[in-house]
PDB file of N, CA and C in Angstrom:
ATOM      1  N   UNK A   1       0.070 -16.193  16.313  1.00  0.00           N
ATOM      2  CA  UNK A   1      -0.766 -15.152  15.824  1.00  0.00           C
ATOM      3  C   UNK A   1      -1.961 -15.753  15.089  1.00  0.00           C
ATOM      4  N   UNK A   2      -2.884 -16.226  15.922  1.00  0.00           N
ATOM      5  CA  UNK A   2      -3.806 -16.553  14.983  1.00  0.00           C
ATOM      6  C   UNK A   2      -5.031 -15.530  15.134  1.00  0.00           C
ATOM      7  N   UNK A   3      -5.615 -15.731  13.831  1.00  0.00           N
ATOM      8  CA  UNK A   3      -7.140 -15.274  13.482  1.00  0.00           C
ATOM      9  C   UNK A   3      -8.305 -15.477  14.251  1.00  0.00           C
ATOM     10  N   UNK A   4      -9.065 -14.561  14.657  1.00  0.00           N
ATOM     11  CA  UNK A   4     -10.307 -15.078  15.417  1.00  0.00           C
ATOM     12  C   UNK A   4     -11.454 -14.486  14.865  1.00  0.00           C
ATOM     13  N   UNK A   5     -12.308 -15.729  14.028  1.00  0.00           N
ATOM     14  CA  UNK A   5     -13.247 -15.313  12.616  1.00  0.00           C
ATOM     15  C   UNK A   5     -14.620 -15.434  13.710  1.00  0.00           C
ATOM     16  N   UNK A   6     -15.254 -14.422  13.234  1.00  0.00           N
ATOM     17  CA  UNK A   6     -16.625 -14.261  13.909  1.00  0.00           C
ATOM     18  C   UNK A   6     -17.435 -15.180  13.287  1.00  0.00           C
ATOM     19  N   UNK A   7     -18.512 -15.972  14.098  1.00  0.00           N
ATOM     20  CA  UNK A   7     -19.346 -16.844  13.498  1.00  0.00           C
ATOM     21  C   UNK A   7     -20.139 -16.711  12.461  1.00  0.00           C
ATOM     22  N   UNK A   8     -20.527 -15.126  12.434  1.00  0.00           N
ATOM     23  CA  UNK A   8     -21.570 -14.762  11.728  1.00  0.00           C
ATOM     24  C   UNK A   8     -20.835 -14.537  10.346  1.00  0.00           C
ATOM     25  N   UNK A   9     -19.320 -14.200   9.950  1.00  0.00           N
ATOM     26  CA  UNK A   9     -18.813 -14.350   8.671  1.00  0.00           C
ATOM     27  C   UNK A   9     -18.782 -15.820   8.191  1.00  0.00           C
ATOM     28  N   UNK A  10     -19.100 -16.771   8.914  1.00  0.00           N
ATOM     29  CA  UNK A  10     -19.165 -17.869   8.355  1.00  0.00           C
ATOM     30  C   UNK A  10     -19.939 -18.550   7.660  1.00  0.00           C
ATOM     31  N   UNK A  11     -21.023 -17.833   7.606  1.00  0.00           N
ATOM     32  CA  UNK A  11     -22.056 -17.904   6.668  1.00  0.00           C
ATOM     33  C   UNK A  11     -22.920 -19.274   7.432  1.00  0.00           C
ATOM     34  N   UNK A  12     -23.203 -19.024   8.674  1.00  0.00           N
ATOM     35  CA  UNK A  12     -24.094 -19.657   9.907  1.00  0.00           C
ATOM     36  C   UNK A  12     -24.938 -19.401  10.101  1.00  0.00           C
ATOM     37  N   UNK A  13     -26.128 -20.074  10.155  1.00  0.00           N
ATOM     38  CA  UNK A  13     -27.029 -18.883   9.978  1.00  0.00           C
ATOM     39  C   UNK A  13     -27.000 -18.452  11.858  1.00  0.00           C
ATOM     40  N   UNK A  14     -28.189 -17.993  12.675  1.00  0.00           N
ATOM     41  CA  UNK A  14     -27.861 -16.888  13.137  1.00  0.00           C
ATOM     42  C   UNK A  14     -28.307 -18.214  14.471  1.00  0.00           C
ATOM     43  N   UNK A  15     -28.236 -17.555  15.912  1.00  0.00           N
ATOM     44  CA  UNK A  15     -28.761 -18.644  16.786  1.00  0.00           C
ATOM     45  C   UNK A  15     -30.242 -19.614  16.978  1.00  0.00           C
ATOM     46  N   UNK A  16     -31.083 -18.152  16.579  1.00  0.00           N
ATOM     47  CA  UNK A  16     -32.485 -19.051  16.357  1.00  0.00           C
ATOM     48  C   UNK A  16     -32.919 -19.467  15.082  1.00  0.00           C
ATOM     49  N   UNK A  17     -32.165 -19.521  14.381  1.00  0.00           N
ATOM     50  CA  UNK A  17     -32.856 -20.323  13.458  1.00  0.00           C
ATOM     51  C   UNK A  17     -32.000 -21.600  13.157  1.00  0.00           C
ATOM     52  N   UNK A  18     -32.292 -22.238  12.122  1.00  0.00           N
ATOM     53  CA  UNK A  18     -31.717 -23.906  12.254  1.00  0.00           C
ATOM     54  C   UNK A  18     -31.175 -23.276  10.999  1.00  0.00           C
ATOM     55  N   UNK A  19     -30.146 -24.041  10.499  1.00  0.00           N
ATOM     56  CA  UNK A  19     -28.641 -23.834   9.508  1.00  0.00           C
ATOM     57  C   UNK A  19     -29.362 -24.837   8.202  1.00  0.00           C
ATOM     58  N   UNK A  20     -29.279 -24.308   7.386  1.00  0.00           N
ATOM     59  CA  UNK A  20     -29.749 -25.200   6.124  1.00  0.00           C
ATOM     60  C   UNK A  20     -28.125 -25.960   5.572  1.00  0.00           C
ATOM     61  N   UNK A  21     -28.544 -27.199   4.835  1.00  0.00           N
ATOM     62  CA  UNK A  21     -26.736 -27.570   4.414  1.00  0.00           C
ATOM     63  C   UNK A  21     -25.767 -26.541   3.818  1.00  0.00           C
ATOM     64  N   UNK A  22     -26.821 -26.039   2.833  1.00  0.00           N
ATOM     65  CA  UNK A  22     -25.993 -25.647   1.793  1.00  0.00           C
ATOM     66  C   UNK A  22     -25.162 -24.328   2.899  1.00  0.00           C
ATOM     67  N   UNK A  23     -25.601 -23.770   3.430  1.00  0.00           N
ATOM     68  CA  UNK A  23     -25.010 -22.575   4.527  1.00  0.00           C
ATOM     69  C   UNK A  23     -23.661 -23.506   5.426  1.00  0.00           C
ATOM     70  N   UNK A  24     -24.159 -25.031   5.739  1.00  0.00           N
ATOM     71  CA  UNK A  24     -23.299 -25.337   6.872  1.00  0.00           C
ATOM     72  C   UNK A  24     -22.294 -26.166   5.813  1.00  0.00           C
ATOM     73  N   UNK A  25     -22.577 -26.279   4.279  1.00  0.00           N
ATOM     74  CA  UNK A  25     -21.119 -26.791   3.839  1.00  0.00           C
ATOM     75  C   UNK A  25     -20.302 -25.564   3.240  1.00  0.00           C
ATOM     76  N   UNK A  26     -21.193 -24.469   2.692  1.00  0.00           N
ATOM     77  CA  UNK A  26     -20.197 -22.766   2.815  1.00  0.00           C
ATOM     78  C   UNK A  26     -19.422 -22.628   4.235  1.00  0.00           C
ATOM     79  N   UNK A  27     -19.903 -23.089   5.395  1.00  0.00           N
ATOM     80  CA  UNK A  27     -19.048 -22.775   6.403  1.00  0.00           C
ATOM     81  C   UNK A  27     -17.769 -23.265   6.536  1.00  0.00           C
ATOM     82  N   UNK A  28     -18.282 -24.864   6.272  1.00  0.00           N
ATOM     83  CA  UNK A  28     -17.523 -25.398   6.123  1.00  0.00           C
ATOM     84  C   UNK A  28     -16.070 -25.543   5.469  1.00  0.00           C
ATOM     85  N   UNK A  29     -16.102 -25.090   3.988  1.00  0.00           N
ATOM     86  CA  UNK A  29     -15.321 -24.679   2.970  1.00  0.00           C
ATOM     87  C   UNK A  29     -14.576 -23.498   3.103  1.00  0.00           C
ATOM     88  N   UNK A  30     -15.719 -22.675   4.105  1.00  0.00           N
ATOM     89  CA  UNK A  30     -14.616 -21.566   4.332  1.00  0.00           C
ATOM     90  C   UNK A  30     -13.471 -21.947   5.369  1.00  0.00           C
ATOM     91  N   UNK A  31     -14.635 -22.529   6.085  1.00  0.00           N
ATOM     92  CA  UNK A  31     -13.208 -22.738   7.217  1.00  0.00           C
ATOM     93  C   UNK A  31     -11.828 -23.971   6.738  1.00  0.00           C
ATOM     94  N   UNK A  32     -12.362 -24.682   6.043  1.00  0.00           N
ATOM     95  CA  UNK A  32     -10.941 -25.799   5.411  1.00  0.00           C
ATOM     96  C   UNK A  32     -10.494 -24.555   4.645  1.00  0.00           C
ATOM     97  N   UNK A  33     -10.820 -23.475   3.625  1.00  0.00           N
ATOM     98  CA  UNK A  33      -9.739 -22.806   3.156  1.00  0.00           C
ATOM     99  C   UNK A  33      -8.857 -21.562   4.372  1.00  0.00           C
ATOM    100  N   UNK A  34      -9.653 -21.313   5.067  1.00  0.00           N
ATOM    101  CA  UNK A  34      -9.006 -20.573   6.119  1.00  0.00           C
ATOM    102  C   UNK A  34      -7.856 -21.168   7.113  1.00  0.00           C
ATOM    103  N   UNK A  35      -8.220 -22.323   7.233  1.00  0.00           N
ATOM    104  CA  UNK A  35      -7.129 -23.292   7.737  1.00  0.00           C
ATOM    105  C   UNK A  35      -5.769 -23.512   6.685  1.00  0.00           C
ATOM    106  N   UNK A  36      -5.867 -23.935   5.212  1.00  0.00           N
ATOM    107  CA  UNK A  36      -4.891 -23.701   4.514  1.00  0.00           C
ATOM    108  C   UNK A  36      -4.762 -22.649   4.283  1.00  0.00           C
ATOM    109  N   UNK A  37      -4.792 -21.713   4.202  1.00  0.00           N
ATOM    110  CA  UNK A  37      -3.931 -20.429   4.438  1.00  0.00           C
ATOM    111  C   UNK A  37      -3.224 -19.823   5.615  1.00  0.00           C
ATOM    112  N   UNK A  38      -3.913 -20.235   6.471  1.00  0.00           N
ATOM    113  CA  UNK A  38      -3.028 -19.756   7.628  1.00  0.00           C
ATOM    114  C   UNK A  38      -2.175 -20.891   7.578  1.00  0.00           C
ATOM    115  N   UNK A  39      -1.775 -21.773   6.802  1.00  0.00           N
ATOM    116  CA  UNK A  39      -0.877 -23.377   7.251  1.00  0.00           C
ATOM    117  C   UNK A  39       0.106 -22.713   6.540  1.00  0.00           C
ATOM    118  N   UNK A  40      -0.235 -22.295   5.239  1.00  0.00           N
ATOM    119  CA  UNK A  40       0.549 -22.411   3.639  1.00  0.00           C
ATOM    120  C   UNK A  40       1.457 -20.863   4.805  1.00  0.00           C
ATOM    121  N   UNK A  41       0.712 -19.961   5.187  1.00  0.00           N
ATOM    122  CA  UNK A  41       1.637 -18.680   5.400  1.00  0.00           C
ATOM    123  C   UNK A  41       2.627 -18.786   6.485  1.00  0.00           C
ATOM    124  N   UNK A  42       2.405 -19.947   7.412  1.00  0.00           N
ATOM    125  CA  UNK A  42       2.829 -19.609   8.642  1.00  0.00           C
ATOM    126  C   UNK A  42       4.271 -20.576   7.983  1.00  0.00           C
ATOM    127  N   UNK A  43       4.166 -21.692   6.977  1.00  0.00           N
ATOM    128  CA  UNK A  43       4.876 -22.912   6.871  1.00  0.00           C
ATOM    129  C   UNK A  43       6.207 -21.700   5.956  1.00  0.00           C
ATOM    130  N   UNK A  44       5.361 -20.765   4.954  1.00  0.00           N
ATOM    131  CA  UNK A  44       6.544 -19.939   4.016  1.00  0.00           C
ATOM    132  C   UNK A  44       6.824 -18.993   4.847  1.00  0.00           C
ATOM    133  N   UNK A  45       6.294 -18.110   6.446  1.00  0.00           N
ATOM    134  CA  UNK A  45       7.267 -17.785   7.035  1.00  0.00           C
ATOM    135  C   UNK A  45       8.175 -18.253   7.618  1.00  0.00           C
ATOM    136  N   UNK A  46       8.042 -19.696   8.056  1.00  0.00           N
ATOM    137  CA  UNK A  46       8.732 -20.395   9.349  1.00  0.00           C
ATOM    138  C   UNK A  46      10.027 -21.142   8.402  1.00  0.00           C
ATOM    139  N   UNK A  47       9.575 -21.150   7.082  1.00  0.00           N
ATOM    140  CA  UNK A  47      11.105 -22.247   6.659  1.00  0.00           C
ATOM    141  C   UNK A  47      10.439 -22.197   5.020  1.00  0.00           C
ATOM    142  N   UNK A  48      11.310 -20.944   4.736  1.00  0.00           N
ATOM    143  CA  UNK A  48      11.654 -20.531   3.168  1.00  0.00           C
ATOM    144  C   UNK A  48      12.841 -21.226   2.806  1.00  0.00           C
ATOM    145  N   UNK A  49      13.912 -21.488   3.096  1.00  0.00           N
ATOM    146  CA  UNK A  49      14.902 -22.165   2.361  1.00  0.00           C
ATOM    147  C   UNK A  49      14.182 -23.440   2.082  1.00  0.00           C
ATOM    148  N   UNK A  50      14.125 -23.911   2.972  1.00  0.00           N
ATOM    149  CA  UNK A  50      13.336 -25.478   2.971  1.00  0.00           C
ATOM    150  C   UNK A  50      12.030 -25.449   2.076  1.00  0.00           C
ATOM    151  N   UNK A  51      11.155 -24.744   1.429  1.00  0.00           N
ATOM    152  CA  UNK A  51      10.400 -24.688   0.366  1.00  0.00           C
ATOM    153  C   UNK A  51      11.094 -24.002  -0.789  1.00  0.00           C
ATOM    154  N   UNK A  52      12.460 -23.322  -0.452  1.00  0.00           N
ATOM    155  CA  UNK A  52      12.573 -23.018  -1.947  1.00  0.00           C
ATOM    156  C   UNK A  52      13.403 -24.301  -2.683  1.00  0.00           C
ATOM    157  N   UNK A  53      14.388 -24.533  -1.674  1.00  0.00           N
ATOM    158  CA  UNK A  53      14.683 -26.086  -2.275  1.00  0.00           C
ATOM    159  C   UNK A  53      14.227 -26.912  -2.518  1.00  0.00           C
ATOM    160  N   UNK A  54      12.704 -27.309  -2.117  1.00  0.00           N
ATOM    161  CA  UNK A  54      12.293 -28.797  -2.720  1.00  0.00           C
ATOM    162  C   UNK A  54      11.288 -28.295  -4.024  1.00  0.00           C
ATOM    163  N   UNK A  55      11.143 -27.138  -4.267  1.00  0.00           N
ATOM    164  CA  UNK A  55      10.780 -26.117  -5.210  1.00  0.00           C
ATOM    165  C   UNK A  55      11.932 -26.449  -6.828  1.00  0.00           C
ATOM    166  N   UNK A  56      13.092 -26.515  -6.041  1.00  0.00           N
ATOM    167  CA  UNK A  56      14.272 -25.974  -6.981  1.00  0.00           C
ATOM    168  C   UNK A  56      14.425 -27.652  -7.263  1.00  0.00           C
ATOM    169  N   UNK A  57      14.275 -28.451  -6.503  1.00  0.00           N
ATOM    170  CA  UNK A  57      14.627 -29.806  -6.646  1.00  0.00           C
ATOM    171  C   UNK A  57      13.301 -30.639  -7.651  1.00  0.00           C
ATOM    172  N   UNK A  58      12.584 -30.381  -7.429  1.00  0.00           N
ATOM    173  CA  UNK A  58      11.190 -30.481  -8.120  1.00  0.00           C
ATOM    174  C   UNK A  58      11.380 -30.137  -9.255  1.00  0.00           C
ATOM    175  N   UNK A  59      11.778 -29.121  -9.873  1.00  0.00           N
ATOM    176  CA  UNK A  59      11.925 -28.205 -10.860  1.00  0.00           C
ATOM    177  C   UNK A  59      13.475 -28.994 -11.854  1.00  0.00           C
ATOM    178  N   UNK A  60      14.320 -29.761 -10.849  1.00  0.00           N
ATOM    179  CA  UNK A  60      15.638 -30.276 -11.497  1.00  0.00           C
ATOM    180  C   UNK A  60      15.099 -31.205 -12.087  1.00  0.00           C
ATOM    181  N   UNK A  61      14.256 -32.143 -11.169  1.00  0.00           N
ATOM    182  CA  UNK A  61      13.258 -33.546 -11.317  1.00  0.00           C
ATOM    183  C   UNK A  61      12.549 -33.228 -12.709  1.00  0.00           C
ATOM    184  N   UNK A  62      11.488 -32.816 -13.256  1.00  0.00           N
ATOM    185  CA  UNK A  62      10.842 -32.687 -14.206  1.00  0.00           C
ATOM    186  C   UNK A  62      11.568 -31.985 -15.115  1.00  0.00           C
ATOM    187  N   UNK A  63      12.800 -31.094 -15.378  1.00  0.00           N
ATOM    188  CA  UNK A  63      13.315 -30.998 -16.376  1.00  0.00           C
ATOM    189  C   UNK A  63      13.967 -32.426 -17.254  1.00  0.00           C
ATOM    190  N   UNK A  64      14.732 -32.640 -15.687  1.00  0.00           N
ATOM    191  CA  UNK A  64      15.563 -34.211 -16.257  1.00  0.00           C
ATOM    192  C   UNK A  64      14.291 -34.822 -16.901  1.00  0.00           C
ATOM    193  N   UNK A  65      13.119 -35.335 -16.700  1.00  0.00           N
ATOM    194  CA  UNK A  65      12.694 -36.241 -16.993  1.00  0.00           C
ATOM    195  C   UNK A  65      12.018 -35.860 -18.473  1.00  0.00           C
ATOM    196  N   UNK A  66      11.898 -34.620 -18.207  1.00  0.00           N
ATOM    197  CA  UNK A  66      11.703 -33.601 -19.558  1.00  0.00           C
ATOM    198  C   UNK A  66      12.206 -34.329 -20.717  1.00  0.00           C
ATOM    199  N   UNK A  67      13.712 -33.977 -20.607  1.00  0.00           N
ATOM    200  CA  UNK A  67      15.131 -34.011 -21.389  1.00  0.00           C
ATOM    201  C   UNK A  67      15.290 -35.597 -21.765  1.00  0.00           C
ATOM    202  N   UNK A  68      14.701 -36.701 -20.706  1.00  0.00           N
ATOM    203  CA  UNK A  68      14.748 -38.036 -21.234  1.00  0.00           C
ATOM    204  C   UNK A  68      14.288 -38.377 -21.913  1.00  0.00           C
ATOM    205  N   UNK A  69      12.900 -38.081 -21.252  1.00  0.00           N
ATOM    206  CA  UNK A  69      11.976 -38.730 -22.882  1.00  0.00           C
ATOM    207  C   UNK A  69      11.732 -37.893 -24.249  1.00  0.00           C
ATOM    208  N   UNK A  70      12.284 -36.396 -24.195  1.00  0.00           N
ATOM    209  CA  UNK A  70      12.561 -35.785 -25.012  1.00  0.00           C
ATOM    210  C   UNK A  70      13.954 -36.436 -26.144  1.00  0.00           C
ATOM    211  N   UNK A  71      14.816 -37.291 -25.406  1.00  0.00           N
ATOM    212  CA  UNK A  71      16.234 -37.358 -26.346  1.00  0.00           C
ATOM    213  C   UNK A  71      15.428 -38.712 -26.409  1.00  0.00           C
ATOM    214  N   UNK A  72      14.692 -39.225 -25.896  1.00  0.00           N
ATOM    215  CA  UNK A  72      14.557 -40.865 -26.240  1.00  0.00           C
ATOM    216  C   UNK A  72      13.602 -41.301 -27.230  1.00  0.00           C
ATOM    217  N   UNK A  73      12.538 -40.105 -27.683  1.00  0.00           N
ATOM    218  CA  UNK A  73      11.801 -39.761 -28.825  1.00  0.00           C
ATOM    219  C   UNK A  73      11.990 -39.538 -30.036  1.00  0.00           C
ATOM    220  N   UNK A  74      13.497 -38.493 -29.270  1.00  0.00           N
ATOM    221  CA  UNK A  74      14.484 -37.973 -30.989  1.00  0.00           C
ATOM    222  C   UNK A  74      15.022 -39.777 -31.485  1.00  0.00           C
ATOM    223  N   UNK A  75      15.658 -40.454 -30.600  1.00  0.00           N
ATOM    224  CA  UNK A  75      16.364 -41.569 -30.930  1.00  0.00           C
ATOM    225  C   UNK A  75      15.521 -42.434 -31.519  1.00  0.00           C
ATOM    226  N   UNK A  76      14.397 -42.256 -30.801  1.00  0.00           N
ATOM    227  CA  UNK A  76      13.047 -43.751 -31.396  1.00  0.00           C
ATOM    228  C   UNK A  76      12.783 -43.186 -32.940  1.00  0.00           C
ATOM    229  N   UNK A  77      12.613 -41.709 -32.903  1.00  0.00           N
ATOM    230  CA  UNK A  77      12.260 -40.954 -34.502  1.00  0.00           C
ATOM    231  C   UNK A  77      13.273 -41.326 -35.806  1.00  0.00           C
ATOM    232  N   UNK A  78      14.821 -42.054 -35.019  1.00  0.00           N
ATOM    233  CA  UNK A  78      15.760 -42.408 -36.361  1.00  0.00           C
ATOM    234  C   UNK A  78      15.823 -43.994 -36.793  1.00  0.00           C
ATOM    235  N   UNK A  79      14.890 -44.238 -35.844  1.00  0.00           N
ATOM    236  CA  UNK A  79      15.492 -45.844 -35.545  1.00  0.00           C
ATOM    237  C   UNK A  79      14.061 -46.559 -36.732  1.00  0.00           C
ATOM    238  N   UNK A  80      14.069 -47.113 -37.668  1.00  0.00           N
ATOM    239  CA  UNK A  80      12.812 -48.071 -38.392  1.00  0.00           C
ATOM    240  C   UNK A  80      12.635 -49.583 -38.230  1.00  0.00           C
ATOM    241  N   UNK A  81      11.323 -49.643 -37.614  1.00  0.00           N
ATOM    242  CA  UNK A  81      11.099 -51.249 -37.721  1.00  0.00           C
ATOM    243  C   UNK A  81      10.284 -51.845 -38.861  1.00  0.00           C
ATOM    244  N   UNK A  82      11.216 -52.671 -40.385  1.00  0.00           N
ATOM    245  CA  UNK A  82      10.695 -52.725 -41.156  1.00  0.00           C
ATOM    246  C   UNK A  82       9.290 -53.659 -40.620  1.00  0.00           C
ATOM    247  N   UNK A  83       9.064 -54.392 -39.589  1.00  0.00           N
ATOM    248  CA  UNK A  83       7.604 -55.541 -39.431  1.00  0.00           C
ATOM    249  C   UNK A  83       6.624 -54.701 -39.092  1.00  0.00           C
ATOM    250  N   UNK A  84       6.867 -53.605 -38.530  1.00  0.00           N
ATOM    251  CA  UNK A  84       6.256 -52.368 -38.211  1.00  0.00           C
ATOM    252  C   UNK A  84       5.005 -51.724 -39.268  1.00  0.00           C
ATOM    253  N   UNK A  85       6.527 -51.304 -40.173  1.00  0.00           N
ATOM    254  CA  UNK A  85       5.943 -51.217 -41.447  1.00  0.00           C
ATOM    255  C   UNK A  85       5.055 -51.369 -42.215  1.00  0.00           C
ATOM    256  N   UNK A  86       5.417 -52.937 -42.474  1.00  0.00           N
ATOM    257  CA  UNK A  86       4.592 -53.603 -43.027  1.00  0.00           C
ATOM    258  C   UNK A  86       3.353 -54.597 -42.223  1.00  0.00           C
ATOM    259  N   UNK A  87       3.046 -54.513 -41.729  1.00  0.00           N
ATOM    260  CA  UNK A  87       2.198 -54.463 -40.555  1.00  0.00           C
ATOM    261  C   UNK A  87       0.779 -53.451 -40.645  1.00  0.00           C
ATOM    262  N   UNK A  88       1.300 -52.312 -40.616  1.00  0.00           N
ATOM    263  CA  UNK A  88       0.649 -50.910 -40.288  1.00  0.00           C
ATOM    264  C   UNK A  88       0.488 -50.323 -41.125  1.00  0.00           C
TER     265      UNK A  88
END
């Protein structure tokens, strides 16, 4: 099911005249975002389990790593280095 975008929404200019950049990198941009969207929709119809898990796994990943350097901060916060100290 794909999309079939008329040239003239692309912000082209028209046949007789010549395309200035700034028009042919708007085209441009539209069309790389029109391409990721039809990727991103077709990929979350075709295989939702498979994005919600690496979603959910992602999400396990940065808590843990959360929780590490979170308890390894509390531990560094009890621990004193008197050369430190006196040093600083």
């Amino acid at each position: 099911m794909s999309e079939v975008i008329p040239l003239e929404s692309l912000g082209t200019a028209t046949p007789g005249k010549l395309a200035n950049e700034v028009n042919e990198a708007r085209a441009l941009w539209r069309l790389r975002w029109t391409m990721l969207h039809s990727i991103t929709r077709r990929a979350v119809q075709a295989s939702r389990v498979q994005l919600m898990s690496i979603a959910a796994a992602s999400l396990v990943l940065w808590l843990g790593l959360f929780y590490l350097f979170f308890e390894g901060f509390q531990f560094k916060g009890g621990i004193h280095f008197p050369l430190v100290a006196t040093t600083f």
